[in-house]
C-alpha atoms as a PDB file:
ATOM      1  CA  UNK A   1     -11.132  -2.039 -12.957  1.00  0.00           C
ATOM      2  CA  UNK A   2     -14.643  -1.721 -11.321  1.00  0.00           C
ATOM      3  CA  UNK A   3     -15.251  -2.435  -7.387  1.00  0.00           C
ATOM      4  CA  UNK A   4     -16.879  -5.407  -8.585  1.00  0.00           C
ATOM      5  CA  UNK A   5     -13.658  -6.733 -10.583  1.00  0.00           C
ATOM      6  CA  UNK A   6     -11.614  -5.893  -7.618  1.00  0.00           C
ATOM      7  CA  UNK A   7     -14.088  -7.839  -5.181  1.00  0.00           C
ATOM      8  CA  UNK A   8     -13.468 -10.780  -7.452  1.00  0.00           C
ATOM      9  CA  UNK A   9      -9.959 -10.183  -7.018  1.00  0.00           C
ATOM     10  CA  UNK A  10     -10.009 -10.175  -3.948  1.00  0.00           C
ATOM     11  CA  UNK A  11     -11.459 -13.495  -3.287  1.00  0.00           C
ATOM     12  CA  UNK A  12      -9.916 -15.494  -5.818  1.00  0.00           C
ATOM     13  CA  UNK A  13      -6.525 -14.643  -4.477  1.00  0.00           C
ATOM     14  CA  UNK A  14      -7.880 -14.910  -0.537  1.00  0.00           C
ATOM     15  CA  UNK A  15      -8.843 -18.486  -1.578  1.00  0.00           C
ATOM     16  CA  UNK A  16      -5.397 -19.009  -3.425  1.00  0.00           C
ATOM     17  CA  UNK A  17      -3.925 -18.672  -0.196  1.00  0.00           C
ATOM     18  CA  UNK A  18      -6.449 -20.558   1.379  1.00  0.00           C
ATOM     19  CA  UNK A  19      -7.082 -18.050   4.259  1.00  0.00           C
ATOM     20  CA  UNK A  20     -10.513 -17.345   5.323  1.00  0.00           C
ATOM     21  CA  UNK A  21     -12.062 -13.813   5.654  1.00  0.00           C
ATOM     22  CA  UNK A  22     -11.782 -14.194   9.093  1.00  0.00           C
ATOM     23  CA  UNK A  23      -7.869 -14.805   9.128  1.00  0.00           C
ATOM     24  CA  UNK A  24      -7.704 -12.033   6.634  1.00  0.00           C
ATOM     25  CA  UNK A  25      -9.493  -9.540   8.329  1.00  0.00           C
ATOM     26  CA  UNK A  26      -7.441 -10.059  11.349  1.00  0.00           C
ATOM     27  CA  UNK A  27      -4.140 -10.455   9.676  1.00  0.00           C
ATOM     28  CA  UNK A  28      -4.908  -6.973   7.543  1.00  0.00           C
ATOM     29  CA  UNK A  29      -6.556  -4.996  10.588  1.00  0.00           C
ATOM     30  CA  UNK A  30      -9.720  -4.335   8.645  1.00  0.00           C
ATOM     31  CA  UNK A  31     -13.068  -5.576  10.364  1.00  0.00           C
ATOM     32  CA  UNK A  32     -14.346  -8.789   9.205  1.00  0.00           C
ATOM     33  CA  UNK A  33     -17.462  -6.574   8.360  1.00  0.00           C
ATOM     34  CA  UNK A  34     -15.246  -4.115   6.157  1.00  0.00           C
ATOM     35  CA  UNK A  35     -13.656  -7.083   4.399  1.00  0.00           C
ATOM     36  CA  UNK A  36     -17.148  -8.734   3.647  1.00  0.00           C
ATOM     37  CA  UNK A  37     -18.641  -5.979   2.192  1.00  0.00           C
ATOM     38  CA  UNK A  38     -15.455  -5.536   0.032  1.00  0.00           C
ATOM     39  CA  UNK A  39     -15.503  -9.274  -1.069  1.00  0.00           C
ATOM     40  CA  UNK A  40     -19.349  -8.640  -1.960  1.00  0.00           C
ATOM     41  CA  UNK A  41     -18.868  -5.630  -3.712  1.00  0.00           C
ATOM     42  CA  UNK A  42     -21.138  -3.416  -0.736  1.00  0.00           C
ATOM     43  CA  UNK A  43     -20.240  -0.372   0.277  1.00  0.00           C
ATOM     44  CA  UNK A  44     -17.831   2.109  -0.273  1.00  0.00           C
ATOM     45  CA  UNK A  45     -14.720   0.739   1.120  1.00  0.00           C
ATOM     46  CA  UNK A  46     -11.548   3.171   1.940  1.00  0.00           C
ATOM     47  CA  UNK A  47      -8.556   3.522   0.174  1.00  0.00           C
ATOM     48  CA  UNK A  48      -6.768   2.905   3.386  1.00  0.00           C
ATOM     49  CA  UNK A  49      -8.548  -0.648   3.746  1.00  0.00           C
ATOM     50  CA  UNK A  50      -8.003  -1.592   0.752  1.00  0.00           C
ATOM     51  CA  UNK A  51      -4.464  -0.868   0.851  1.00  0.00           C
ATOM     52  CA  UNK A  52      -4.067  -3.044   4.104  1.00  0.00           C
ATOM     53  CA  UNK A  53      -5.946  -6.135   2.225  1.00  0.00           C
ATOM     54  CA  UNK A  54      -4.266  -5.872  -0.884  1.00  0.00           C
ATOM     55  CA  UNK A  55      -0.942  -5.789   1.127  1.00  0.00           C
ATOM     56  CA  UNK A  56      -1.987  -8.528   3.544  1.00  0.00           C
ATOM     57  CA  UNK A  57      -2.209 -11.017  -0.104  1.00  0.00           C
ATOM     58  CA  UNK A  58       0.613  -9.825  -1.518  1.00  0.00           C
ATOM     59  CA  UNK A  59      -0.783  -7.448  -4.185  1.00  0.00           C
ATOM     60  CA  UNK A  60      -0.526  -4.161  -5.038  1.00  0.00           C
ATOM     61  CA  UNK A  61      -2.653  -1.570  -6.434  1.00  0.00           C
ATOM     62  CA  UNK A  62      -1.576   1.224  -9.006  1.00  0.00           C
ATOM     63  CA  UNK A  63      -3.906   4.021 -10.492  1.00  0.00           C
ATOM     64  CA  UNK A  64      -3.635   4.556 -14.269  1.00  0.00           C
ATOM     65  CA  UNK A  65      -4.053   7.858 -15.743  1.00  0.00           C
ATOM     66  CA  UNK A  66      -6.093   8.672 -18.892  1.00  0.00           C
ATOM     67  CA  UNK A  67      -4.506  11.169 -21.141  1.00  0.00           C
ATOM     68  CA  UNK A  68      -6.612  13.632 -23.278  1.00  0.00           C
END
């Protein structure tokens, strides 16, 4: 999954709840700045914030491994 896939994401399931950035960058203590650039697909968010937004809706994110 790409940052842009994730952005996506991000928003579909933000809308699903019918929360606004706003609310969601408050509820997941990651500026509304932060969150808008993630929801765009700017930037280089961290792996902390996007643990805290993914949490915040109720998601979680796992890490698959490639084997040679």
């Amino acid at each position: 999954m790409n940052i842009n896939e994730i952005s996506d994401y991000i928003v579909r399931r933000r809308k699903t709840l019918k929360i606004s950035q706003r609310e969601l960058a408050e509820l997941s203590g990651v500026s509304l700045h932060s969150l808008s650039n993630l929801e765009s697909g700017r930037g280089n968010p961290t792996l902390e914030n996007l643990l805290k937004v993914a949490d915040t809706l109720g998601v979680t994110i796992t890490a698959g491994v490639n084997r040679i």
